[in-house]
PDB file of N, CA and C in Angstrom:
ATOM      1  N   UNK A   1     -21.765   8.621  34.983  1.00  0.00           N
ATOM      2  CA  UNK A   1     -21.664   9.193  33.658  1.00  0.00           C
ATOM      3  C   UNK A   1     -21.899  10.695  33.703  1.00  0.00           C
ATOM      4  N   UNK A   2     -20.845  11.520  32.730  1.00  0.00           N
ATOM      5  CA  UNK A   2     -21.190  13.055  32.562  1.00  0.00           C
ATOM      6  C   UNK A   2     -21.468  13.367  31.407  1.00  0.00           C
ATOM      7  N   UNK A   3     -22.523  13.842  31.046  1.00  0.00           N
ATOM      8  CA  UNK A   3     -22.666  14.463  29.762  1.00  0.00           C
ATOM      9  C   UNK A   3     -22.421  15.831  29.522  1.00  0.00           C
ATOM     10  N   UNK A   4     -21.626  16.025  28.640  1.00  0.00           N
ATOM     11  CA  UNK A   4     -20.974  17.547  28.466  1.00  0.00           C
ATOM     12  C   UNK A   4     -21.661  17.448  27.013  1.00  0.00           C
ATOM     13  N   UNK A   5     -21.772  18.911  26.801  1.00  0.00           N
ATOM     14  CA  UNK A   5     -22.279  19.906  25.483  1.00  0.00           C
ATOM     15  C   UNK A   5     -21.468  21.333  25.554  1.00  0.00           C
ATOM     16  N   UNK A   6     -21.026  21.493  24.158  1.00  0.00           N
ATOM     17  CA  UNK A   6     -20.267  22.586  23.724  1.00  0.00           C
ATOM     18  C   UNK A   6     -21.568  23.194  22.851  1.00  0.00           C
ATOM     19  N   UNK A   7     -21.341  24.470  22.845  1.00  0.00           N
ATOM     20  CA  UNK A   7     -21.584  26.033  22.476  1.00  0.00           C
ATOM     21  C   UNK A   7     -21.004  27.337  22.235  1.00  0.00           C
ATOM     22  N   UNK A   8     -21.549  27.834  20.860  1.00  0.00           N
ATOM     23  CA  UNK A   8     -21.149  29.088  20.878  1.00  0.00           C
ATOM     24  C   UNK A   8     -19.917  29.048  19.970  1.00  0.00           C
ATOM     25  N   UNK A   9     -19.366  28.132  18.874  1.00  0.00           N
ATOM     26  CA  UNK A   9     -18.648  28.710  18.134  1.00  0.00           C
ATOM     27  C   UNK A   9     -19.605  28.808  16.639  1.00  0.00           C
ATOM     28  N   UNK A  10     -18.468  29.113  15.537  1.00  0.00           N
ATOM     29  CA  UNK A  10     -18.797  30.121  14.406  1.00  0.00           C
ATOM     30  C   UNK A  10     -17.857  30.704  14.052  1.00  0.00           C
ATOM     31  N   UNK A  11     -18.305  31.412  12.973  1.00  0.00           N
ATOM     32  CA  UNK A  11     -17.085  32.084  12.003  1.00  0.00           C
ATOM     33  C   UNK A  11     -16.856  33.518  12.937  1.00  0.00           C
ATOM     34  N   UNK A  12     -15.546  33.707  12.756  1.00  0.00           N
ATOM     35  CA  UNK A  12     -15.034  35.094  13.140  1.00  0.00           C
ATOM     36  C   UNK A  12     -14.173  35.805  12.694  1.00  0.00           C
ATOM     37  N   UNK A  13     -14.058  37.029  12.483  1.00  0.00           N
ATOM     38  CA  UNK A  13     -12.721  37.744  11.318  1.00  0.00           C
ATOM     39  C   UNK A  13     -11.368  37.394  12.570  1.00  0.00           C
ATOM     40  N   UNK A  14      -9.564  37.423  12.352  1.00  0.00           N
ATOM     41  CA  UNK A  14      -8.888  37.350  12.864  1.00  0.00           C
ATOM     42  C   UNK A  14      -8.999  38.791  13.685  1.00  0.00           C
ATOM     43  N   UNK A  15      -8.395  38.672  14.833  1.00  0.00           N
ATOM     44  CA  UNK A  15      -9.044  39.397  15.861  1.00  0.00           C
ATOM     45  C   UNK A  15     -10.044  39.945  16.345  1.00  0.00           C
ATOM     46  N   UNK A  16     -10.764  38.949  16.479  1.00  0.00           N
ATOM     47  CA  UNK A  16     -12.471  39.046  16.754  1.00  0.00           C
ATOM     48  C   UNK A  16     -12.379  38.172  17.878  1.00  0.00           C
ATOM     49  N   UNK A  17     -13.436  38.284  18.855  1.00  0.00           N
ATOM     50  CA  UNK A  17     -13.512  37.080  19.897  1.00  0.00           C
ATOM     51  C   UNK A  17     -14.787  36.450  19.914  1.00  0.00           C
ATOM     52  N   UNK A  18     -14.873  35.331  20.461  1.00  0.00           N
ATOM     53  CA  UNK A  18     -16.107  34.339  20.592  1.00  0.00           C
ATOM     54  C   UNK A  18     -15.748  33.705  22.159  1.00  0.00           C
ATOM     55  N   UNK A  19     -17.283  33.991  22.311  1.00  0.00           N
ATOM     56  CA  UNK A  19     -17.027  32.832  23.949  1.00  0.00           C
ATOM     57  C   UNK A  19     -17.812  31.625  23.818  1.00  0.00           C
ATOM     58  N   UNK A  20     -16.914  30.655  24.188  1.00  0.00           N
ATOM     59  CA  UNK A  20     -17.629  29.229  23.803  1.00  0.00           C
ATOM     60  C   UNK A  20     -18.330  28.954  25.038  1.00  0.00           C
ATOM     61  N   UNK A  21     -19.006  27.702  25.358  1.00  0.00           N
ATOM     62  CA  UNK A  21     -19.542  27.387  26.945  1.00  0.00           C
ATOM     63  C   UNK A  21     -19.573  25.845  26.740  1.00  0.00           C
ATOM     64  N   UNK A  22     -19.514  25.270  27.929  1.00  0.00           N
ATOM     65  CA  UNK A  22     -19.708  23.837  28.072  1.00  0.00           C
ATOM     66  C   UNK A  22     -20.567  23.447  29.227  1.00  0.00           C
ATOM     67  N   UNK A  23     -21.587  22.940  29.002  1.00  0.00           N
ATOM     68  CA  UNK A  23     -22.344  22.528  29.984  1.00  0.00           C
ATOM     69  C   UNK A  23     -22.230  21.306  30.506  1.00  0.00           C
ATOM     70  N   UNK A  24     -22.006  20.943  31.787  1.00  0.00           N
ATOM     71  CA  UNK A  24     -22.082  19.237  31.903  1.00  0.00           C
ATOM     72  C   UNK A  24     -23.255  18.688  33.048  1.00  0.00           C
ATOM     73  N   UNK A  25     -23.388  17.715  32.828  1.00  0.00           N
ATOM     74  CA  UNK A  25     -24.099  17.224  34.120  1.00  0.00           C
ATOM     75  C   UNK A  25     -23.800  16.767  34.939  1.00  0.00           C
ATOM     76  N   UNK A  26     -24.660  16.869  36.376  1.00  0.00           N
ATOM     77  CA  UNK A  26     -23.655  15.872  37.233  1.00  0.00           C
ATOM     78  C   UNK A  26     -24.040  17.081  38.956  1.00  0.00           C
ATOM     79  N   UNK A  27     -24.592  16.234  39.692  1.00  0.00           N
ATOM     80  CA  UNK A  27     -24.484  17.019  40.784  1.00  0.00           C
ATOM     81  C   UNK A  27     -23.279  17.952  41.607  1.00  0.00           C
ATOM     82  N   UNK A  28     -22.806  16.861  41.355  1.00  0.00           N
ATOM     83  CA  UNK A  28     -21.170  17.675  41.852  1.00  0.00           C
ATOM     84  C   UNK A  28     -20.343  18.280  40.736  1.00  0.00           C
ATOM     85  N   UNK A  29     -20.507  19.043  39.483  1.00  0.00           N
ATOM     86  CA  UNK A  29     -19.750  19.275  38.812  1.00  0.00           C
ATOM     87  C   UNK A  29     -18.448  20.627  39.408  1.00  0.00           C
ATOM     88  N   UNK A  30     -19.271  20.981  41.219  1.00  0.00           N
ATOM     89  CA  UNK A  30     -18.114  21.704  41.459  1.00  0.00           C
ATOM     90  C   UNK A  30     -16.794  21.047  41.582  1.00  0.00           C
ATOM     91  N   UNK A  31     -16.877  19.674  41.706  1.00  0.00           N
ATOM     92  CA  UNK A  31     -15.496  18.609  42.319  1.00  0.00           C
ATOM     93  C   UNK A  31     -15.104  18.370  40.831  1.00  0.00           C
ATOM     94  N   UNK A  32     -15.871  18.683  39.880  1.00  0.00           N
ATOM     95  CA  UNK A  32     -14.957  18.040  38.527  1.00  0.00           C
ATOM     96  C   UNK A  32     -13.608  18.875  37.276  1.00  0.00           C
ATOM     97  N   UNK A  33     -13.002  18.243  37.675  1.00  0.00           N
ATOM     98  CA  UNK A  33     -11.632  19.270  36.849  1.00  0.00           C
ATOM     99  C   UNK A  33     -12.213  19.022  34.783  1.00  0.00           C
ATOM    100  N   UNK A  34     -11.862  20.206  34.639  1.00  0.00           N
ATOM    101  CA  UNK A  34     -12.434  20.761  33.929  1.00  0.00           C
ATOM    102  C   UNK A  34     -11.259  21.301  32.471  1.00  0.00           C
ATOM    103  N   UNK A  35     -11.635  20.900  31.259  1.00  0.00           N
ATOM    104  CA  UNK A  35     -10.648  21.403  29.949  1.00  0.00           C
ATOM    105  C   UNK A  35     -11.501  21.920  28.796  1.00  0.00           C
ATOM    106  N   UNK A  36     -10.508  22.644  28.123  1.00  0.00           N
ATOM    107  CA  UNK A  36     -11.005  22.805  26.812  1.00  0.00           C
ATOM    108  C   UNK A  36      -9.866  22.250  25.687  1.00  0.00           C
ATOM    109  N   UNK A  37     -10.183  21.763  25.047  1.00  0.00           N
ATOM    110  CA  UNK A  37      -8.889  20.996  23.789  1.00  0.00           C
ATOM    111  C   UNK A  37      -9.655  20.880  22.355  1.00  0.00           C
ATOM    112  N   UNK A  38      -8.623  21.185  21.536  1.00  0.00           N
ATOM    113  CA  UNK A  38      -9.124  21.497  20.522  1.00  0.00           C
ATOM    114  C   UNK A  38      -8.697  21.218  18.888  1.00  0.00           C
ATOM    115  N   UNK A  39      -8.840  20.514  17.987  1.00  0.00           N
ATOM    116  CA  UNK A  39      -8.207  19.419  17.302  1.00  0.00           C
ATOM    117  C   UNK A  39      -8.858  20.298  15.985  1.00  0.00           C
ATOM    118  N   UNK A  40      -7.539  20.515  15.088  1.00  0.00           N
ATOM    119  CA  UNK A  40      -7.895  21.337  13.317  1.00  0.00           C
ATOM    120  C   UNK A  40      -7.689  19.596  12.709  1.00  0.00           C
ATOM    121  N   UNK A  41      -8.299  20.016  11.771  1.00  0.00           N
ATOM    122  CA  UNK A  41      -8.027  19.190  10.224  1.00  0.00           C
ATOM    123  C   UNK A  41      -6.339  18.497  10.359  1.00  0.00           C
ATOM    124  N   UNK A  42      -6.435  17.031  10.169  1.00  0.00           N
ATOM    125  CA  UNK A  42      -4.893  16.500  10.305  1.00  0.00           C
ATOM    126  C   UNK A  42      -4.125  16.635  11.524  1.00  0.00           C
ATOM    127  N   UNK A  43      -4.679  17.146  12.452  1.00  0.00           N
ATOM    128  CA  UNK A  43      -3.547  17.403  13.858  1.00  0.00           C
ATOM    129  C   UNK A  43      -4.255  16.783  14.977  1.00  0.00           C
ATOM    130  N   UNK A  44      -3.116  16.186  15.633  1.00  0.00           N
ATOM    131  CA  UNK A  44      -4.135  15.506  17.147  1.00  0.00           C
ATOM    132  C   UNK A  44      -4.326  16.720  17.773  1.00  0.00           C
ATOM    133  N   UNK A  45      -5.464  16.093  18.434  1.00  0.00           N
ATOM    134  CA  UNK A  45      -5.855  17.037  19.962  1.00  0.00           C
ATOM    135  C   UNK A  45      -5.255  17.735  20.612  1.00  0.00           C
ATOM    136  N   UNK A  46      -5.281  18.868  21.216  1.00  0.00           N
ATOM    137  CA  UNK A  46      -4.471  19.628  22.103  1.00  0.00           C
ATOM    138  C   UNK A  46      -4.706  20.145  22.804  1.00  0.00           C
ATOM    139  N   UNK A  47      -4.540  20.771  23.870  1.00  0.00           N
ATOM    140  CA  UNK A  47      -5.255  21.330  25.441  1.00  0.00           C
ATOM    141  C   UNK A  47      -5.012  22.608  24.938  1.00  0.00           C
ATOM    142  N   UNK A  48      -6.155  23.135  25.513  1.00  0.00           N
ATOM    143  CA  UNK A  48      -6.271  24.554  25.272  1.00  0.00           C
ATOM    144  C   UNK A  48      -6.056  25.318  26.757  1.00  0.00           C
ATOM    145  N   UNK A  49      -6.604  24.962  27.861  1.00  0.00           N
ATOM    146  CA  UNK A  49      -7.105  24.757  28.681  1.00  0.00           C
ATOM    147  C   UNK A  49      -7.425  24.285  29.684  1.00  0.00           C
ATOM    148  N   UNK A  50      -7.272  24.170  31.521  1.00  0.00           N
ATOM    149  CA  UNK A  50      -7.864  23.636  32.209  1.00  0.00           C
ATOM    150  C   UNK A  50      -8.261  24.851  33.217  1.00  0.00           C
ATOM    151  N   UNK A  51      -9.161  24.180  33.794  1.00  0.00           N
ATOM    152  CA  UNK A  51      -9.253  24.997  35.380  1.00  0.00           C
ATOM    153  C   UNK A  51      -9.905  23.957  36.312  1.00  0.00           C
ATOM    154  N   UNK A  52      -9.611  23.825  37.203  1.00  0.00           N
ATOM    155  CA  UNK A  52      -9.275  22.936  38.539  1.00  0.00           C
ATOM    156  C   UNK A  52     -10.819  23.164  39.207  1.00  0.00           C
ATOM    157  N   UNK A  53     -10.956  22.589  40.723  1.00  0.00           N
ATOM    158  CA  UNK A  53     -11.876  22.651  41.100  1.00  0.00           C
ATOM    159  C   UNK A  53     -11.434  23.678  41.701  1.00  0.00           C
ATOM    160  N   UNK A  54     -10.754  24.426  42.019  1.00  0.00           N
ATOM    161  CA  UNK A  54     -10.581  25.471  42.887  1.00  0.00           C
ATOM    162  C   UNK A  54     -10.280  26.833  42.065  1.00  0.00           C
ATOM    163  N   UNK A  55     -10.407  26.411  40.666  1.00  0.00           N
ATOM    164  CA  UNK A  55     -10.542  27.811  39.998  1.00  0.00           C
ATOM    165  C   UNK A  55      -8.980  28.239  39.615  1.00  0.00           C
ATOM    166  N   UNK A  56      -8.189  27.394  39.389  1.00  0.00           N
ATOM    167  CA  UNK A  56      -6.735  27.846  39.039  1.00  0.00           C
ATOM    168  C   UNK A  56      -6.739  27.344  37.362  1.00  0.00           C
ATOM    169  N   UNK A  57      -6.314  27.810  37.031  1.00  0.00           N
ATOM    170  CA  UNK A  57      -6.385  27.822  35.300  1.00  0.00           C
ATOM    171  C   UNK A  57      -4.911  27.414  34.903  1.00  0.00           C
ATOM    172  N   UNK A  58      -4.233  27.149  33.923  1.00  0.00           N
ATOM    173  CA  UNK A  58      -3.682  26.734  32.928  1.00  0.00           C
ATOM    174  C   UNK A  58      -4.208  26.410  31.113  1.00  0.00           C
ATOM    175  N   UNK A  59      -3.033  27.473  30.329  1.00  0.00           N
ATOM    176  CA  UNK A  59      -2.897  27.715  29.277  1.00  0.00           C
ATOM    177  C   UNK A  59      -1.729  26.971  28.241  1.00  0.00           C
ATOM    178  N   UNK A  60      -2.190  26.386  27.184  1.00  0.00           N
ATOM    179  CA  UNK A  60      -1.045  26.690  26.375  1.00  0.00           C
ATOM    180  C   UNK A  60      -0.643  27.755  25.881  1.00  0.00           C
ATOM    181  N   UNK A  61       0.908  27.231  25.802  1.00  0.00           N
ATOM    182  CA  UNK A  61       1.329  28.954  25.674  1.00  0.00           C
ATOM    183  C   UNK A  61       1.151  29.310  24.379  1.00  0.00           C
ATOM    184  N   UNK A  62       0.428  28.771  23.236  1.00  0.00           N
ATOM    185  CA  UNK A  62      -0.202  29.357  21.709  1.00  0.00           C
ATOM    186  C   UNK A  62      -1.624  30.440  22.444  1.00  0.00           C
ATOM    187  N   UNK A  63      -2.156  30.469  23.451  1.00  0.00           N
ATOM    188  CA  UNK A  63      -3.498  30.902  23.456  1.00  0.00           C
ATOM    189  C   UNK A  63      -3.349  31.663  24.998  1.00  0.00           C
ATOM    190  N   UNK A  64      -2.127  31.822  25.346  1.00  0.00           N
ATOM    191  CA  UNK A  64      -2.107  32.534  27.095  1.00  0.00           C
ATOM    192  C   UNK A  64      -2.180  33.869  26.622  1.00  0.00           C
ATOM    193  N   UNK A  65      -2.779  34.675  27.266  1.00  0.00           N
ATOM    194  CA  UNK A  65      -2.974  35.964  27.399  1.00  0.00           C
ATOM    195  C   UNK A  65      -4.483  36.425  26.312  1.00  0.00           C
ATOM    196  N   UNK A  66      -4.445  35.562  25.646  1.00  0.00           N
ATOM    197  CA  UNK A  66      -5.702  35.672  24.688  1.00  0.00           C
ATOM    198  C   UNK A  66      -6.980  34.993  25.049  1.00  0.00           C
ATOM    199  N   UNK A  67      -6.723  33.891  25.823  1.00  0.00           N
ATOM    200  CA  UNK A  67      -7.978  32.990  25.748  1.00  0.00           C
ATOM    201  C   UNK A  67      -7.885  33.441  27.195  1.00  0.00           C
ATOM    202  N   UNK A  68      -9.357  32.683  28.290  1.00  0.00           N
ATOM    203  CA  UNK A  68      -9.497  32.775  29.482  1.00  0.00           C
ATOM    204  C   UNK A  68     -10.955  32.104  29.756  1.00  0.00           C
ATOM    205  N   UNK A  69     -10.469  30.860  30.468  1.00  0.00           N
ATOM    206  CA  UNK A  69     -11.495  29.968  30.753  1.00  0.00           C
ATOM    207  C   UNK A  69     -12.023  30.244  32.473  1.00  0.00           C
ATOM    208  N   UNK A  70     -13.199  29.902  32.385  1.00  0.00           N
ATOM    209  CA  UNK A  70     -13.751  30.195  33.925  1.00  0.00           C
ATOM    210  C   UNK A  70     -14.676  29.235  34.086  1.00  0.00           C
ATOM    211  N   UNK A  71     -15.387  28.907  35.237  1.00  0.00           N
ATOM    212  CA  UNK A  71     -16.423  28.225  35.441  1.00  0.00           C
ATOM    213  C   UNK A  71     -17.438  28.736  36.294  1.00  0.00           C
ATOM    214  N   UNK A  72     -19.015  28.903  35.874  1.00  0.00           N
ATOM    215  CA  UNK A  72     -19.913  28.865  37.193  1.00  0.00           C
ATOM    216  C   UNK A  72     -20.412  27.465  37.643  1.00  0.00           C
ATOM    217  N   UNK A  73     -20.207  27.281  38.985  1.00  0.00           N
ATOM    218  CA  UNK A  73     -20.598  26.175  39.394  1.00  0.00           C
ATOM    219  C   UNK A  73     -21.915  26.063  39.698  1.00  0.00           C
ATOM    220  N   UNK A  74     -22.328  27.130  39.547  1.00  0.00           N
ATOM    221  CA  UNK A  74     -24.306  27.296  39.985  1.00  0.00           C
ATOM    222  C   UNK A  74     -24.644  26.966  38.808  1.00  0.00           C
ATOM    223  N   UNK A  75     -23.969  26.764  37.644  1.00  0.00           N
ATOM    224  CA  UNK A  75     -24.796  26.798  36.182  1.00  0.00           C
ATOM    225  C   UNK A  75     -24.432  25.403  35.993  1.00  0.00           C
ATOM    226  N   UNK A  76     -23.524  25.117  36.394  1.00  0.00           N
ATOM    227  CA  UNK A  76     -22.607  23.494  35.881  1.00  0.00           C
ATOM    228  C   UNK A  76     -22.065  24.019  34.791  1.00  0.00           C
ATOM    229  N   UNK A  77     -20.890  25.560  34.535  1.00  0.00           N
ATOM    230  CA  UNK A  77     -20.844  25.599  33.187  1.00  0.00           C
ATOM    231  C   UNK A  77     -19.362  25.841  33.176  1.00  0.00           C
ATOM    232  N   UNK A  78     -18.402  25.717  32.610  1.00  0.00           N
ATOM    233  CA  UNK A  78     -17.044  26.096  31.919  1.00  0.00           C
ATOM    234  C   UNK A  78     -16.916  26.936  30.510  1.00  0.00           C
ATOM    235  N   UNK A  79     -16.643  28.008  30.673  1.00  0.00           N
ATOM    236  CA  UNK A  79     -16.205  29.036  29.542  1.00  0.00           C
ATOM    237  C   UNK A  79     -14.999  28.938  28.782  1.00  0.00           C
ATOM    238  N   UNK A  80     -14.835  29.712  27.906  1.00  0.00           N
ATOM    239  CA  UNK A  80     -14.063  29.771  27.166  1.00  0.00           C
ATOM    240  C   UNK A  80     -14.139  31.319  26.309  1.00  0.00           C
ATOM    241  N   UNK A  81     -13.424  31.993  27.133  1.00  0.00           N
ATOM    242  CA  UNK A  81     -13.425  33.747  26.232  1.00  0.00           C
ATOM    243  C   UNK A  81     -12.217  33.661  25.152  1.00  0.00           C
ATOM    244  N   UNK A  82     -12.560  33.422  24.096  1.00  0.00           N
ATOM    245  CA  UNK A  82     -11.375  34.097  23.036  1.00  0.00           C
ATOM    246  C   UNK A  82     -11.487  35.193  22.207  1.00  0.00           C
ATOM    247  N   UNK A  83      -9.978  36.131  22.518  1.00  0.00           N
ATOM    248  CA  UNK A  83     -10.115  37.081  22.057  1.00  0.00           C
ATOM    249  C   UNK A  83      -8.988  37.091  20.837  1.00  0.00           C
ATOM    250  N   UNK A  84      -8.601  38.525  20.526  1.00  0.00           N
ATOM    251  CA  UNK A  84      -7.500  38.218  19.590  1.00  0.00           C
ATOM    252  C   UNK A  84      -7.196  37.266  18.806  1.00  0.00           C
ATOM    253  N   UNK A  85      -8.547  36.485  18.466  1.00  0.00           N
ATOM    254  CA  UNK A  85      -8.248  35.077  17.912  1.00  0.00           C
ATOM    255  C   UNK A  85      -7.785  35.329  16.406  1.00  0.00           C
ATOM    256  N   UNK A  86      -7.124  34.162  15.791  1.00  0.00           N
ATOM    257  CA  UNK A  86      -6.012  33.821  14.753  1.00  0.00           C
ATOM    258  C   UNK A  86      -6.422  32.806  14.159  1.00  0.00           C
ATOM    259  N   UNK A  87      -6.097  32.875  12.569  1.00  0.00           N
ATOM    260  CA  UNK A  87      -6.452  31.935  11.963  1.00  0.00           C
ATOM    261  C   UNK A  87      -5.907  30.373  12.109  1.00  0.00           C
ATOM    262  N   UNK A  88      -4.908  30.804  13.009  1.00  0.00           N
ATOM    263  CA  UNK A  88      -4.596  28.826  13.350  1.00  0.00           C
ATOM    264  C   UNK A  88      -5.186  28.878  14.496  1.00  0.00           C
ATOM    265  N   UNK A  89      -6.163  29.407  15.299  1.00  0.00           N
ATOM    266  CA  UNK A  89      -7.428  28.936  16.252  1.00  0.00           C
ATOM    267  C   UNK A  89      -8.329  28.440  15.439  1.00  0.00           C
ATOM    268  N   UNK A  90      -8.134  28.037  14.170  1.00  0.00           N
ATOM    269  CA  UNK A  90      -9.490  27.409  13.459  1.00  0.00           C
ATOM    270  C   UNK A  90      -9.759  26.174  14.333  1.00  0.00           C
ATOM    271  N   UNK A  91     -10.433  25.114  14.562  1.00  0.00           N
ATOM    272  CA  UNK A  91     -10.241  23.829  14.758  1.00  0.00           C
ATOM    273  C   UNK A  91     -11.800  23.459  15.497  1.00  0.00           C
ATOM    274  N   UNK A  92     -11.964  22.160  16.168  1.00  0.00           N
ATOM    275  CA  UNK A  92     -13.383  21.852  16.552  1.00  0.00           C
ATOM    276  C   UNK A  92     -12.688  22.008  18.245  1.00  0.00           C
ATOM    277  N   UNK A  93     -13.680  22.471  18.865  1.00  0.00           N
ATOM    278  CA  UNK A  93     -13.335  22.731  20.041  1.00  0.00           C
ATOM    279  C   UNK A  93     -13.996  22.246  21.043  1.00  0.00           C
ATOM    280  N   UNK A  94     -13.151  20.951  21.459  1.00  0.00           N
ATOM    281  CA  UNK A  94     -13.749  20.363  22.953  1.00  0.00           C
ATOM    282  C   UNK A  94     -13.952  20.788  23.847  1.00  0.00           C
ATOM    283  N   UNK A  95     -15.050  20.000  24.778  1.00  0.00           N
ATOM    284  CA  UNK A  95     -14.679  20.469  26.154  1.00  0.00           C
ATOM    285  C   UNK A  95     -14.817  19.153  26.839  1.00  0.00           C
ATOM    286  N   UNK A  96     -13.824  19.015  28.159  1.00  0.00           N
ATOM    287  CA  UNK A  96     -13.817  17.318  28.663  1.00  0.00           C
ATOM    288  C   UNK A  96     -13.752  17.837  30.187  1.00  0.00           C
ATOM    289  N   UNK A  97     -14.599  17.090  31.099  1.00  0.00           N
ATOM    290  CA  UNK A  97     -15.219  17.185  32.217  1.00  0.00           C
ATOM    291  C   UNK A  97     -14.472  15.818  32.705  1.00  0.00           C
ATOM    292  N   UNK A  98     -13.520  16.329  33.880  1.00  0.00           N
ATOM    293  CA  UNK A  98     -12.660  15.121  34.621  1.00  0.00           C
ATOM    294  C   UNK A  98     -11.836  13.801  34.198  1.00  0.00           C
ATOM    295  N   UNK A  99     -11.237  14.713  33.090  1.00  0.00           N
ATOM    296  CA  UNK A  99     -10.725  14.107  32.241  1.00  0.00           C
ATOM    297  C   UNK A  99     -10.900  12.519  31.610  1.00  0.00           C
ATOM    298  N   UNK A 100     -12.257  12.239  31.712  1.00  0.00           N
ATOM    299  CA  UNK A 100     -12.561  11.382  30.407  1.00  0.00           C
ATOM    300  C   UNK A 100     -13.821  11.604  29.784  1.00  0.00           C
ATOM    301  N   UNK A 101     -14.481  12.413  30.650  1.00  0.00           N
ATOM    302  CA  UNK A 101     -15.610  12.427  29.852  1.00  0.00           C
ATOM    303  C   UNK A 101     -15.355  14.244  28.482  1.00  0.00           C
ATOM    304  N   UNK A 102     -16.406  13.638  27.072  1.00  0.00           N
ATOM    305  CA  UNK A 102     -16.079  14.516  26.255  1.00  0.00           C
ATOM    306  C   UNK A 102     -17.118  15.043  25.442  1.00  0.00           C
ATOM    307  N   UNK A 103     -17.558  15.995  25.106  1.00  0.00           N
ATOM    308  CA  UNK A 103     -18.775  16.636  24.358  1.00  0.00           C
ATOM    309  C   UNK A 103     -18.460  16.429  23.234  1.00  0.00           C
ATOM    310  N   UNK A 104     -19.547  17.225  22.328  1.00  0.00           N
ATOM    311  CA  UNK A 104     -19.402  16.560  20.798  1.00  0.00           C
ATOM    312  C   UNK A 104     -18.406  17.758  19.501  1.00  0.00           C
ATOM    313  N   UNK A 105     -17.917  18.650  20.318  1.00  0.00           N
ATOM    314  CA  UNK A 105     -17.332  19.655  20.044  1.00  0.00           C
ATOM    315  C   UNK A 105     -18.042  20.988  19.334  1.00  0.00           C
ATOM    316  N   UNK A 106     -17.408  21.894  19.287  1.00  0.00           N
ATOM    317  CA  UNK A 106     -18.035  22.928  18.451  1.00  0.00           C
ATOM    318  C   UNK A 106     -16.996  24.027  17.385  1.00  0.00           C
ATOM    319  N   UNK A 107     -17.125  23.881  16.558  1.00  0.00           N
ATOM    320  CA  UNK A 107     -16.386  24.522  15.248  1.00  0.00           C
ATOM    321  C   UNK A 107     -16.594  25.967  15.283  1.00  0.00           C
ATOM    322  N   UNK A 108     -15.311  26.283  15.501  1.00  0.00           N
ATOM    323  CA  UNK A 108     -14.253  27.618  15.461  1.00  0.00           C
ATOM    324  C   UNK A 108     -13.359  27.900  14.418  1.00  0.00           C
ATOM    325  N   UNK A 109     -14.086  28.889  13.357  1.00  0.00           N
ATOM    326  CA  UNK A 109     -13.288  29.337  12.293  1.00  0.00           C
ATOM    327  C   UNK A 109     -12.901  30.382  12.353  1.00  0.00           C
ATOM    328  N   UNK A 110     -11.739  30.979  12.069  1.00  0.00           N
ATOM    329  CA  UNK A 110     -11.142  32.542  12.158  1.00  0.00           C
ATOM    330  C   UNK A 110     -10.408  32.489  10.938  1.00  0.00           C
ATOM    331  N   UNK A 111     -11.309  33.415  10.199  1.00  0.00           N
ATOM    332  CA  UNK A 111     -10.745  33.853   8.644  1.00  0.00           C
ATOM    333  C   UNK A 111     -11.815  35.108   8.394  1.00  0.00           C
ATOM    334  N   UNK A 112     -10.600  35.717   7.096  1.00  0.00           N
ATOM    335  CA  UNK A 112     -11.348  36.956   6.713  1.00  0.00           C
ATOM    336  C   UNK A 112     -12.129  36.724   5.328  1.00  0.00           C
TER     337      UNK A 112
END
């Protein structure tokens, strides 16, 4: 079992940034592939996000060049830098550790 926890969202004006974090547990969380996905009001889930155990990333292309996820493996932690963020980045924002395990999300609003 992994237990993941999200952090660090909140309200933000449109083009403002917030960095989220996800903590998980787990001795080896360097071997665990790693996402962020993120679900508004009425819409399924959607990947925001991955980065691999080897540190290679993938974006949807709504959030490439704006967002930028990383991980320290000394912390057990996965980031999430958003910048330039937009009011359809509103939504609750997962984070899922080897693709099944899932935290309890954290709410990301961007409005003025």
């Amino acid at each position: 079992q992994v237990h993941v926890v999200e952090s660090g969202g909140g309200l933000v004006q449109p083009g403002g940034s917030l960095r989220l974090s996800c903590a998980a547990s787990g001795s080896i969380f360097s071997s665990y592939f790693m996402g962020w996905y993120r679900q508004a009001p009425g819409k399924q889930r959607e990947l925001v996000a991955t980065i691999t155990t080897g540190g290679i990333t993938n974006y949807a292309d709504s959030v490439k060049g704006r967002f930028t996820i990383s991980r320290d493996n000394a912390k057990n932690t996965v980031y999430l830098q958003m910048n330039s963020l937009k009011p359809e980045d509103t939504a609750v924002y997962y984070c899922n550790a080897k693709g099944q395990y899932w935290g309890q999300g954290t709410q990301v609003t961007v409005s003025s």
